[in-house]
Protein backbone atom coordinates (compact mmCIF):
# COMPACT_ATOMS: atom_id res chain seq x y z
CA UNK A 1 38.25 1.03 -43.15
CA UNK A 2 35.83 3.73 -41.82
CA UNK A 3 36.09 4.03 -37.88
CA UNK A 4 32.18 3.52 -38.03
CA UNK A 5 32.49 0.49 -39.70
CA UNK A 6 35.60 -0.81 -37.24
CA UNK A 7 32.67 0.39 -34.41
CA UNK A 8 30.21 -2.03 -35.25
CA UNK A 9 32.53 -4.92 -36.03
CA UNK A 10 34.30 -4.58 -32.12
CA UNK A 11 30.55 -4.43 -31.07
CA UNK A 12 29.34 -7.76 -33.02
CA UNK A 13 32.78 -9.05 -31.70
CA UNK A 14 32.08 -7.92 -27.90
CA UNK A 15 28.47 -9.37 -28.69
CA UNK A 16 29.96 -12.71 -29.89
CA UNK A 17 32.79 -13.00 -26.88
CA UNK A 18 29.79 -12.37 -24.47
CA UNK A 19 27.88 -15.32 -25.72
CA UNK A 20 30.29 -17.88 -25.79
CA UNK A 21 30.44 -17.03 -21.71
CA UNK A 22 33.85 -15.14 -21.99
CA UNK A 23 33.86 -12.83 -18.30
CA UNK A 24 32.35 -9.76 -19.67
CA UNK A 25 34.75 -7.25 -17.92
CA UNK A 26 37.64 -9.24 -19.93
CA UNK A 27 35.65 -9.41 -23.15
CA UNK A 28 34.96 -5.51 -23.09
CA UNK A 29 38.28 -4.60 -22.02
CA UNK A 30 40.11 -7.13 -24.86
CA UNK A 31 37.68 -5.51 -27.61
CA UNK A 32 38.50 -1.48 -26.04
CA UNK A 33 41.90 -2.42 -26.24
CA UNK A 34 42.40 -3.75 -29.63
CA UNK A 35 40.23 -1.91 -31.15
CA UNK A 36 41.82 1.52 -29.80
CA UNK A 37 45.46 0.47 -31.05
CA UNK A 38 43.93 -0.35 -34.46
CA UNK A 39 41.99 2.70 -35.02
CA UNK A 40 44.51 5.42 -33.16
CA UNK A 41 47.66 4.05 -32.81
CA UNK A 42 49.93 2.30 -29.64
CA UNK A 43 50.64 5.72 -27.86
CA UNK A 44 46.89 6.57 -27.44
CA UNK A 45 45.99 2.77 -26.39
CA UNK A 46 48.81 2.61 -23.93
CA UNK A 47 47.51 6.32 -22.59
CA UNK A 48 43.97 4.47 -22.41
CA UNK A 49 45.14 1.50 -20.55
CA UNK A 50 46.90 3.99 -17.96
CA UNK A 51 43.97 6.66 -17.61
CA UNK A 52 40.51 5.09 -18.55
CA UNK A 53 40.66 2.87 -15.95
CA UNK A 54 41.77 5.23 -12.93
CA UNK A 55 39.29 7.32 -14.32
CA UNK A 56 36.46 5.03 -14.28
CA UNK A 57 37.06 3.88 -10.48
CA UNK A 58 37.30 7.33 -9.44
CA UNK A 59 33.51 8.09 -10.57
CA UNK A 60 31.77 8.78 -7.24
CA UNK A 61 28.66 7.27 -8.32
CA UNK A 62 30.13 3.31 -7.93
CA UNK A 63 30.69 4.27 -3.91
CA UNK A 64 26.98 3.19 -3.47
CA UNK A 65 27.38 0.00 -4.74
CA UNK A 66 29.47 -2.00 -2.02
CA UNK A 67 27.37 -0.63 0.37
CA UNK A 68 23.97 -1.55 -1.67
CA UNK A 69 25.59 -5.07 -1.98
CA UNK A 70 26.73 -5.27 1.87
CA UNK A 71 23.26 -4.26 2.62
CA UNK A 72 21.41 -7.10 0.97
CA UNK A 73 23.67 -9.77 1.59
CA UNK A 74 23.19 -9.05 5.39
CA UNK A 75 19.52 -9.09 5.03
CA UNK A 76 19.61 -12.08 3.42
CA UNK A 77 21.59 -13.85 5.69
CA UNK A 78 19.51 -12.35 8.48
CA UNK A 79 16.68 -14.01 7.55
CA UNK A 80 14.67 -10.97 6.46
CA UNK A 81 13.23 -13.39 3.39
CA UNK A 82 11.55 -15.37 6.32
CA UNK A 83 9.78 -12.76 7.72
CA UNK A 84 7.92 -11.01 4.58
CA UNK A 85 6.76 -14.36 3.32
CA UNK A 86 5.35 -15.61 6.79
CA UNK A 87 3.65 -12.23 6.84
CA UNK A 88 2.26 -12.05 3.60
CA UNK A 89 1.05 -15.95 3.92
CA UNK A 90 -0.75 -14.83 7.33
CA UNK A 91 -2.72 -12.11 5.02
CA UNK A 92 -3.50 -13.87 1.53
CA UNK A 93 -2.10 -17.21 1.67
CA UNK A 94 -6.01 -19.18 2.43
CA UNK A 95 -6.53 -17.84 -0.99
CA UNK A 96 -6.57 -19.81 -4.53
CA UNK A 97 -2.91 -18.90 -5.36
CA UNK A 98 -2.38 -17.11 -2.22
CA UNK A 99 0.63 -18.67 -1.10
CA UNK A 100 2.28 -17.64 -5.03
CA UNK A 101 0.71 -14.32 -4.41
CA UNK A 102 2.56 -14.10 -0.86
CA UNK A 103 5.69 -15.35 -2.22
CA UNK A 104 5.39 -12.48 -5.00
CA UNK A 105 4.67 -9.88 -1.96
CA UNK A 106 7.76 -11.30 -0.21
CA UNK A 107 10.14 -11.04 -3.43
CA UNK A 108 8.90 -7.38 -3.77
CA UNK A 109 9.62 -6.76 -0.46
CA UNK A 110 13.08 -8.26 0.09
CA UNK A 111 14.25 -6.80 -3.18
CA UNK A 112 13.66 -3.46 -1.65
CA UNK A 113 16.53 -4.36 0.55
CA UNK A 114 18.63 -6.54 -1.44
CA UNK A 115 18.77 -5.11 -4.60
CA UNK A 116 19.59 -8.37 -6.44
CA UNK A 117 17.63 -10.37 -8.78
CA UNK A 118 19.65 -13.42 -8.20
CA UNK A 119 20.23 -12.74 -4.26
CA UNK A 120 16.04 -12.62 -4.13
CA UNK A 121 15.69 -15.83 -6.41
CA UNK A 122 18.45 -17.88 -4.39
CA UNK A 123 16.76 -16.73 -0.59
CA UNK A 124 12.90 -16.95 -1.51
CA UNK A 125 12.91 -20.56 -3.68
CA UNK A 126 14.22 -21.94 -0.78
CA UNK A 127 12.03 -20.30 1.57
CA UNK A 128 8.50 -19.80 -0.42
CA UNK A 129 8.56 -22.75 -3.14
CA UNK A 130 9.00 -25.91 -0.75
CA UNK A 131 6.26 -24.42 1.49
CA UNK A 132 3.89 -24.28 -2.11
CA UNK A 133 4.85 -27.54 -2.72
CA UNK A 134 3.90 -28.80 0.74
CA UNK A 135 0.89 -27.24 0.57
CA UNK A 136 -0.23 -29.39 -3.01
CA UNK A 137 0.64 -26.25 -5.69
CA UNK A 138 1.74 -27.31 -9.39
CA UNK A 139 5.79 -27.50 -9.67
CA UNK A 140 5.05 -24.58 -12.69
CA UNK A 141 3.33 -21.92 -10.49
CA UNK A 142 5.43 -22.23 -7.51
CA UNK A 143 8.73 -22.09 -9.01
CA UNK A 144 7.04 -19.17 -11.83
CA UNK A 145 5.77 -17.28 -9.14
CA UNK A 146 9.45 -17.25 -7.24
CA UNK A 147 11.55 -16.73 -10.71
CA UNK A 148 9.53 -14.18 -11.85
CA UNK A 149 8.54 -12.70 -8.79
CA UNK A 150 12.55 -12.02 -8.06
CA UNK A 151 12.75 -9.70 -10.76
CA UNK A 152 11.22 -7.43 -8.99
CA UNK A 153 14.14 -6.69 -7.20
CA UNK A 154 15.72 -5.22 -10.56
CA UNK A 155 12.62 -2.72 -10.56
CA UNK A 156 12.24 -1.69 -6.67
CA UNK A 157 14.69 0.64 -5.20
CA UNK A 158 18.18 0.16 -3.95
CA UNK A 159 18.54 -1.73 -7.46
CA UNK A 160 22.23 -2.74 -8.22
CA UNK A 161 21.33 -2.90 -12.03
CA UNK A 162 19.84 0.63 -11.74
CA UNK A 163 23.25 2.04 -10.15
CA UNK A 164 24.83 0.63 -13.12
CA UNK A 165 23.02 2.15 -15.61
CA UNK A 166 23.08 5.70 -13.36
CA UNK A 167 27.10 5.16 -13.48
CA UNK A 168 27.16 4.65 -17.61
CA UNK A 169 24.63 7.68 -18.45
CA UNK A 170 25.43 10.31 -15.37
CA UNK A 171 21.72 9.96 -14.69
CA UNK A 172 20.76 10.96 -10.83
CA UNK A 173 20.45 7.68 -8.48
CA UNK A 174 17.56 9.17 -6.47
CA UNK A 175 15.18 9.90 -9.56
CA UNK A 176 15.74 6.36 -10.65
CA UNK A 177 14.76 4.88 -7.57
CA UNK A 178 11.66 7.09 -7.59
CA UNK A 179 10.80 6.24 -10.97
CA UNK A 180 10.86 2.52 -10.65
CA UNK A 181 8.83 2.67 -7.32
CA UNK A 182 5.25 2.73 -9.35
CA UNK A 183 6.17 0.23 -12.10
CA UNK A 184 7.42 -2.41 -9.46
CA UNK A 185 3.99 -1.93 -7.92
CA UNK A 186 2.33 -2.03 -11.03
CA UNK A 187 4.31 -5.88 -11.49
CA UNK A 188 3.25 -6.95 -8.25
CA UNK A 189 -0.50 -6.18 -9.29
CA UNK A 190 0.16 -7.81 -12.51
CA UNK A 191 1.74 -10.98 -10.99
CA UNK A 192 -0.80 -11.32 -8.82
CA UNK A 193 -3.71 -11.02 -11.36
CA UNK A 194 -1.91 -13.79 -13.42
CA UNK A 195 -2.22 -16.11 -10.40
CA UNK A 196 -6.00 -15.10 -10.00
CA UNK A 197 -6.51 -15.98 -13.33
CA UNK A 198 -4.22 -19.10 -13.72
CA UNK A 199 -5.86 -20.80 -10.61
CA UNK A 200 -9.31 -19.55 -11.61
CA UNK A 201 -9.11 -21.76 -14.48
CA UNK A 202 -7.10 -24.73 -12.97
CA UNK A 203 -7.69 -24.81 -9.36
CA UNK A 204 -5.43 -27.78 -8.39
CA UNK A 205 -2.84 -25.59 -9.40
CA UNK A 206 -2.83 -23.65 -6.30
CA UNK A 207 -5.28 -24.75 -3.80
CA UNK A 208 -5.29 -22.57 -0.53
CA UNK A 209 -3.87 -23.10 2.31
CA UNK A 210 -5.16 -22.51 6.25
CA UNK A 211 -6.65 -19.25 7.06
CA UNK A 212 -5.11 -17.48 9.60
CA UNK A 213 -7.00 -15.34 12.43
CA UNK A 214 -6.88 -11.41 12.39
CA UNK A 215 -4.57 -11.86 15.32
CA UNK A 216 -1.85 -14.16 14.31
CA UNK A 217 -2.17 -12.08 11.18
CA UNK A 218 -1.06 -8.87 12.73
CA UNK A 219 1.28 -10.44 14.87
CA UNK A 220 2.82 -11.86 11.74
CA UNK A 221 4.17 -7.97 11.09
CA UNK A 222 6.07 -7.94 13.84
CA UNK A 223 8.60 -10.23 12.12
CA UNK A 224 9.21 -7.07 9.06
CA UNK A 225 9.57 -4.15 11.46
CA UNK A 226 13.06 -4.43 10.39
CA UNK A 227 12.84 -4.54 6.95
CA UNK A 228 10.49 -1.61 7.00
CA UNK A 229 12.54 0.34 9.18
CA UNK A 230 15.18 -0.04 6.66
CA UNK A 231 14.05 0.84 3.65
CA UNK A 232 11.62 3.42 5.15
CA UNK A 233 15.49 5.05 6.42
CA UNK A 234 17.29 4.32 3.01
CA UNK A 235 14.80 5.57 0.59
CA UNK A 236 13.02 8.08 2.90
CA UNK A 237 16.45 10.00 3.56
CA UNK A 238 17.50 9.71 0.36
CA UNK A 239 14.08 11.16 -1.06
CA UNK A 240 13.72 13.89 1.60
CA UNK A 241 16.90 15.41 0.83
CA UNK A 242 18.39 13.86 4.53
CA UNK A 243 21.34 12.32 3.07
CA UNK A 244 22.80 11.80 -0.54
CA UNK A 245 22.78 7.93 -2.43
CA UNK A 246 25.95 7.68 -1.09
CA UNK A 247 25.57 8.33 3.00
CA UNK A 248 21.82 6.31 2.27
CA UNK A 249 23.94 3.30 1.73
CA UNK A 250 25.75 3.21 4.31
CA UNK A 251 23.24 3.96 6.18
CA UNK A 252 21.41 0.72 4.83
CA UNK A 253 24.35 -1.28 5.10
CA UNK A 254 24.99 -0.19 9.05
CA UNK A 255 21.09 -0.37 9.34
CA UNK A 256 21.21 -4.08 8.32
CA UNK A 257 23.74 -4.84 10.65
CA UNK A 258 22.37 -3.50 13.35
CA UNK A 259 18.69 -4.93 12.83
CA UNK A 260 20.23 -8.29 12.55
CA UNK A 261 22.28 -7.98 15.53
CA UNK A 262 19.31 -6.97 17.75
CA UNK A 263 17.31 -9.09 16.07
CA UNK A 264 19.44 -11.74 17.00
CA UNK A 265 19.10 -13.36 13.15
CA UNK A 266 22.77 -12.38 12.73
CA UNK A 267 25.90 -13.44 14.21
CA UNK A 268 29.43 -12.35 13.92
CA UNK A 269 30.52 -15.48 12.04
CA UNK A 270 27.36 -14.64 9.25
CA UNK A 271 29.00 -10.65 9.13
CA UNK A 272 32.16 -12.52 8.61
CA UNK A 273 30.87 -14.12 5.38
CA UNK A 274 28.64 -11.19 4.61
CA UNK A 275 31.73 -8.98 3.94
CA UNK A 276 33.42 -11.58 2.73
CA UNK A 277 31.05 -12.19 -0.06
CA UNK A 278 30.47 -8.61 -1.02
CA UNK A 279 34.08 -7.98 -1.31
CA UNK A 280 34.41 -10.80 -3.96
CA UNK A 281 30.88 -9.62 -5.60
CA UNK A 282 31.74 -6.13 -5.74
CA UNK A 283 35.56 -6.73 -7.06
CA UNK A 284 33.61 -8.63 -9.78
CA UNK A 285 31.77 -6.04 -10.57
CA UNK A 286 34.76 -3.42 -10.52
CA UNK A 287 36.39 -5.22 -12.75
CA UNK A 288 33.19 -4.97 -15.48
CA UNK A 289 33.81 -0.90 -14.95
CA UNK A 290 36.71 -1.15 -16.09
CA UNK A 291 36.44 -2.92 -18.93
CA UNK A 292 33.93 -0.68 -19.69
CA UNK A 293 35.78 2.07 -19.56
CA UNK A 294 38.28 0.95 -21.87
CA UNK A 295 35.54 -0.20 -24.12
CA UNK A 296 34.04 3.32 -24.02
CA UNK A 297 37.61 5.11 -25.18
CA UNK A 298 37.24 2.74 -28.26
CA UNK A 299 33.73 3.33 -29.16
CA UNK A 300 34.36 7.26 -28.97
CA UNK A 301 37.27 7.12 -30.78
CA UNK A 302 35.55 5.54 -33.91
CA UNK A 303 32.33 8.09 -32.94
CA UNK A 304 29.95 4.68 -33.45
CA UNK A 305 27.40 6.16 -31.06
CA UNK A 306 27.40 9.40 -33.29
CA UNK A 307 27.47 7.17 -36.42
CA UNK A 308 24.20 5.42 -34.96
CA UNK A 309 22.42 8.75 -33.94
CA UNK A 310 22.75 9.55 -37.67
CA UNK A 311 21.83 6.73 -39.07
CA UNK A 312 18.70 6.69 -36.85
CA UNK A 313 17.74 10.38 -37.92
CA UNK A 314 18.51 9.51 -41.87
CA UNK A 315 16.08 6.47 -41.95
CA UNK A 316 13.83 8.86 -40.19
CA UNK A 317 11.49 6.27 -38.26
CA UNK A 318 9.06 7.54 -35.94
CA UNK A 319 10.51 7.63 -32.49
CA UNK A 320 7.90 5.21 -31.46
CA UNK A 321 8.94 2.69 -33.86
CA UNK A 322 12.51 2.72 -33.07
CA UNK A 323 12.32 2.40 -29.38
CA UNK A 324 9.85 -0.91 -30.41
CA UNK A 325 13.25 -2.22 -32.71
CA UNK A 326 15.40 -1.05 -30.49
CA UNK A 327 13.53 -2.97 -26.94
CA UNK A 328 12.97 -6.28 -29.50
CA UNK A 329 16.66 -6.37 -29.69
CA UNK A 330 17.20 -5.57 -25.79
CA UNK A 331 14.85 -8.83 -25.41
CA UNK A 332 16.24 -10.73 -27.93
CA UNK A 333 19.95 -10.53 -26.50
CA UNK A 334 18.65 -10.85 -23.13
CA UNK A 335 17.96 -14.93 -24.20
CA UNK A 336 21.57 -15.32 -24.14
CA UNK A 337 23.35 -12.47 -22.28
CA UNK A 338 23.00 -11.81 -18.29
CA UNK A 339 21.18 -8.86 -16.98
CA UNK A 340 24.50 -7.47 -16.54
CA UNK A 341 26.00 -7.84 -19.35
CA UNK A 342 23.38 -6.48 -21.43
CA UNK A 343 23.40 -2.99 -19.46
CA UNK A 344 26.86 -2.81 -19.63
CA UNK A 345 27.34 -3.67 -23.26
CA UNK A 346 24.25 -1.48 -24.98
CA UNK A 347 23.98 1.51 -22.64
CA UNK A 348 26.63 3.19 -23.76
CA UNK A 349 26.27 2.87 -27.34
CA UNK A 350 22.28 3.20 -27.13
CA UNK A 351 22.11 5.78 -24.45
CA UNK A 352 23.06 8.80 -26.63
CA UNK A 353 20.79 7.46 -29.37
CA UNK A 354 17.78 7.54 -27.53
CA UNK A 355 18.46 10.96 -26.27
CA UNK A 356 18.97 12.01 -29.63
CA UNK A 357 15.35 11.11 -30.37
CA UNK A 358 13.97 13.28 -27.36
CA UNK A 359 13.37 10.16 -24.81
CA UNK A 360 13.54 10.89 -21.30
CA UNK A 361 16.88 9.57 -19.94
CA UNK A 362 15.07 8.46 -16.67
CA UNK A 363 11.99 6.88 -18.45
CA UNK A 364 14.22 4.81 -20.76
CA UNK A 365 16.46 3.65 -17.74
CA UNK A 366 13.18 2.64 -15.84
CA UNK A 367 12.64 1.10 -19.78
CA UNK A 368 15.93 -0.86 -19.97
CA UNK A 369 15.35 -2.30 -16.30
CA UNK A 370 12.19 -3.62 -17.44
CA UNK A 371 13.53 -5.62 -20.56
CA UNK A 372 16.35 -6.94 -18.51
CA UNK A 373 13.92 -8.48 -16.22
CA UNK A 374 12.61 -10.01 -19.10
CA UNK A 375 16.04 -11.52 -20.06
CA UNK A 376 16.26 -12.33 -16.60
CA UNK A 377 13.77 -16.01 -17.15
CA UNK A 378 13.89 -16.32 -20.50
CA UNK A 379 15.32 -19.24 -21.96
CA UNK A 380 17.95 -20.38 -23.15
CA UNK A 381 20.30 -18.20 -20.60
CA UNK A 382 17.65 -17.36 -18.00
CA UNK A 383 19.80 -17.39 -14.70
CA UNK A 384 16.71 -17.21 -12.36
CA UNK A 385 15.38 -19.96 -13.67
CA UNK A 386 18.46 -22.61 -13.04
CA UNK A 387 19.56 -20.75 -9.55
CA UNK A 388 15.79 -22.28 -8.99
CA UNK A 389 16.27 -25.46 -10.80
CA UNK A 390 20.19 -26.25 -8.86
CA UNK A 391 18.61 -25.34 -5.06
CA UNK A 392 15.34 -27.55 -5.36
CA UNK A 393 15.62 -31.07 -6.39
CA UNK A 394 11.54 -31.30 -6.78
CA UNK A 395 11.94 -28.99 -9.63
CA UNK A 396 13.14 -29.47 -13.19
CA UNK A 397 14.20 -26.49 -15.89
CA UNK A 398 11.91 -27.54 -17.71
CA UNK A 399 8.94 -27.54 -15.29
CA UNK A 400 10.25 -23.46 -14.57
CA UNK A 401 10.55 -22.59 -17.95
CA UNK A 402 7.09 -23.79 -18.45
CA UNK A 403 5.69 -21.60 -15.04
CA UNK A 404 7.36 -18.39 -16.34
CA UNK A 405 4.85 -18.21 -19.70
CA UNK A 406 1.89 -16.70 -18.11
CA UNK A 407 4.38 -13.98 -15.84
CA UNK A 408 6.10 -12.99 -19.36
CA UNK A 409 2.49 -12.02 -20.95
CA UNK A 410 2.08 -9.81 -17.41
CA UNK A 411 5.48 -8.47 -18.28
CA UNK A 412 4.42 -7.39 -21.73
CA UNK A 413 1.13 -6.39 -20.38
CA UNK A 414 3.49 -3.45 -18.00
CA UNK A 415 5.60 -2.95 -20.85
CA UNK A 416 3.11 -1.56 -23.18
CA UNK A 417 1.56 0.00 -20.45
CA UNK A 418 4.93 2.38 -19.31
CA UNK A 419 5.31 2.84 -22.91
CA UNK A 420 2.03 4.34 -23.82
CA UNK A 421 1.98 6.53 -20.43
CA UNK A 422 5.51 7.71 -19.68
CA UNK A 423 3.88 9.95 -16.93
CA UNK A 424 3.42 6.63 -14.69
CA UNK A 425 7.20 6.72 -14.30
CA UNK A 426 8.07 10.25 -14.33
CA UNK A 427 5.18 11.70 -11.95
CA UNK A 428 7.19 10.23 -8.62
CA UNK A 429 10.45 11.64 -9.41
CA UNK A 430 9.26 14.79 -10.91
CA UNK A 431 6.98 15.41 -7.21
CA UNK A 432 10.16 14.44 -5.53
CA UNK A 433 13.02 15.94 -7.06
């Protein structure tokens, strides 16, 4: 059997081990281990079982990501969440929709420090979506707004998905956190036009709620000088050249510490849990890298990406029309895989593809960030959705499924647009860097 062919059947395989919810890192590494003793022998897989995995945890790139982790857990716990939603209530919430417009602002804003998509949905539903529901909203927009509005987080700067996919393809951290600086603005904008327009035409969806004075508004930004103070440090040192990814972490993660101590939102027994918890997140996603790497020795070894670069160029489709096939499939698997799982799985076998046809490697990472956000609330995997549906009792699955519609034609809306002007993602880190 060709190695090709051997290629594509360990990938339908991975694809198949992945849906029926086997742990991705043990799915990749069963399929890169098997399928290098079939195709080159027992000597080279027991060489890849010794070496790819050292190999992999030496990369320098994955120090950012405890750190990154550490960061937004403690700002989470710290009650940072709080803070940007009060504030951004103060400002817009009086408005038709204003409170799911705030709740967007706030999930913009704590993503910028927590890096999660999950972390963001799990703080803000319990923080913005009981105060919408006080306040008379439909079940659909308030829970929408939150699910979608979390997503943001996999867009806006320190973005643990984005570290990932900087890892896999040896692309430079700092230029993708430029780059996905204007399209997470550009979702915000979007979100919040959907809400215009969705209370516009059904106003007891999202009545206002009290206006607040110019004072109490301004007052209300005292309660985010931390959170601007961090990522203002983070992403300002990084971009200025201060300090590298690496040192901007922990930077961020001693930053977050510190603000919460002073703050007085964090206590030693909430550090205690902090670390605890991003020890057992980050091992979990250690153990993904390496079952990646031994899933990458196999996929070399029977030269699939090569074998797909070829195939691409022989069929000779315009460029355009394969990145369309090729982001219908992203959003197809993202129905049933996690945002994880999908970077992890078709990044390294559609990376070299796409560079092949003369895409930008940091436009098409800023790209795949935006389909996984997709897969993010779509059903029937959708893990923002049922984090939502488990932590409010006043909510069914059903009821977010059915808020999320209007966000995903927003989401298409940004995805057309980044496709038809690549320059909105590559002017910030072209100024920059």
């Amino acid at each position: 059997m060709a190695p090709e062919i051997v290629g594509l059947i360990g990938v339908l395989i991975l694809l198949g081990l992945t849906m029926i919810r086997m742990p991705i890192g043990l799915a990749l590494g069963s399929v890169g281990i098997f399928g290098t003793w079939y195709l080159l022998g027992w000597d080279t897989m027991v060489f890849a079982l010794a070496d790819a995995p050292i190999a992999a945890m030496s990369n320098y790139t994955l120090s950012v990501l405890p750190l990154f982790i550490l960061m937004g857990i403690v700002a989470a716990r710290a009650g940072f969440a709080s803070a940007l939603y009060n504030a951004a209530f103060a400002f817009v919430g009086h408005r038709k929709g204003g409170l799911a417009i705030s709740s967007i602002i706030a999930c913009g804003g704590f993503g910028a420090v927590c890096g999660s998509s999950l972390a963001t949905v799990a703080t803000m539903s319990n923080v913005a979506v009981p105060s919408m529901l006080r306040y008379g909203y439909s079940p659909q927009l308030a829970a929408g707004s939150v699910a979608t509005g979390a997503t943001l987080a996999i867009l806006i700067p320190p973005s643990l998905p984005m570290i990932i996919y900087a890892y896999l393809t040896e692309v430079s951290i700092g230029k993708l956190f430029a780059a996905g600086i204007v399209p997470g603005i550009l979702g915000v904008i979007l979100y919040a036009v959907t809400i215009s327009i969705w209370t516009h035409f059904n106003p007891k969806a999202g009545a206002g709620g009290e206006r607040i004075n110019w004072l109490e508004r301004f007052q209300s930004l005292k309660g985010i000088w931390a959170v601007v103070v961090l990522f203002v440090a983070v992403l300002g040192g990084i971009f200025a050249g201060i300090f590298s990814p690496t040192e901007g972490a922990a930077v961020g993660a001693f930053g977050a510490i510190f603000l919460g101590f002073i703050s007085r939102s964090l206590t030693l027994r909430l550090l205690v849990q902090s670390i605890s918890e991003t020890v057992v997140l980050s091992s979990s996603i250690l153990f993904i890298v390496i079952g990646v790497s031994l899933f990458n020795f196999f996929i070399t070894g029977a030269m699939f990406p090569q074998a797909l670069s070829a195939f691409l160029d022989h069929i000779n489709l315009p460029p355009l029309v394969t990145l369309a096939g090729i982001t219908l499939m992203l959003i197809i698997l993202g129905c049933f895989l996690e945002v994880m799982a999908i970077i992890f799985v078709t990044t390294p076998i559609l990376f070299p593809a796409m560079m092949a046809l003369g895409y930008d490697p940091v436009w098409y990472g800023i790209l795949t960030m935006m389909v996984v956000e997709i897969g993010a609330v779509t059903p029937p995997i959708g893990m923002n959705i049922f984090v939502i549906a488990k932590q409010l009792k006043d909510v069914s699955a059903k009821q977010v499924f059915q808020g999320i519609i209007p966000f995903l034609a927003a989401d298409f809306v940004r995805l057309f647009i980044i496709i038809a002007f690549p320059g909105l993602v590559l002017w910030l880190p072209s100024l920059l860097f």
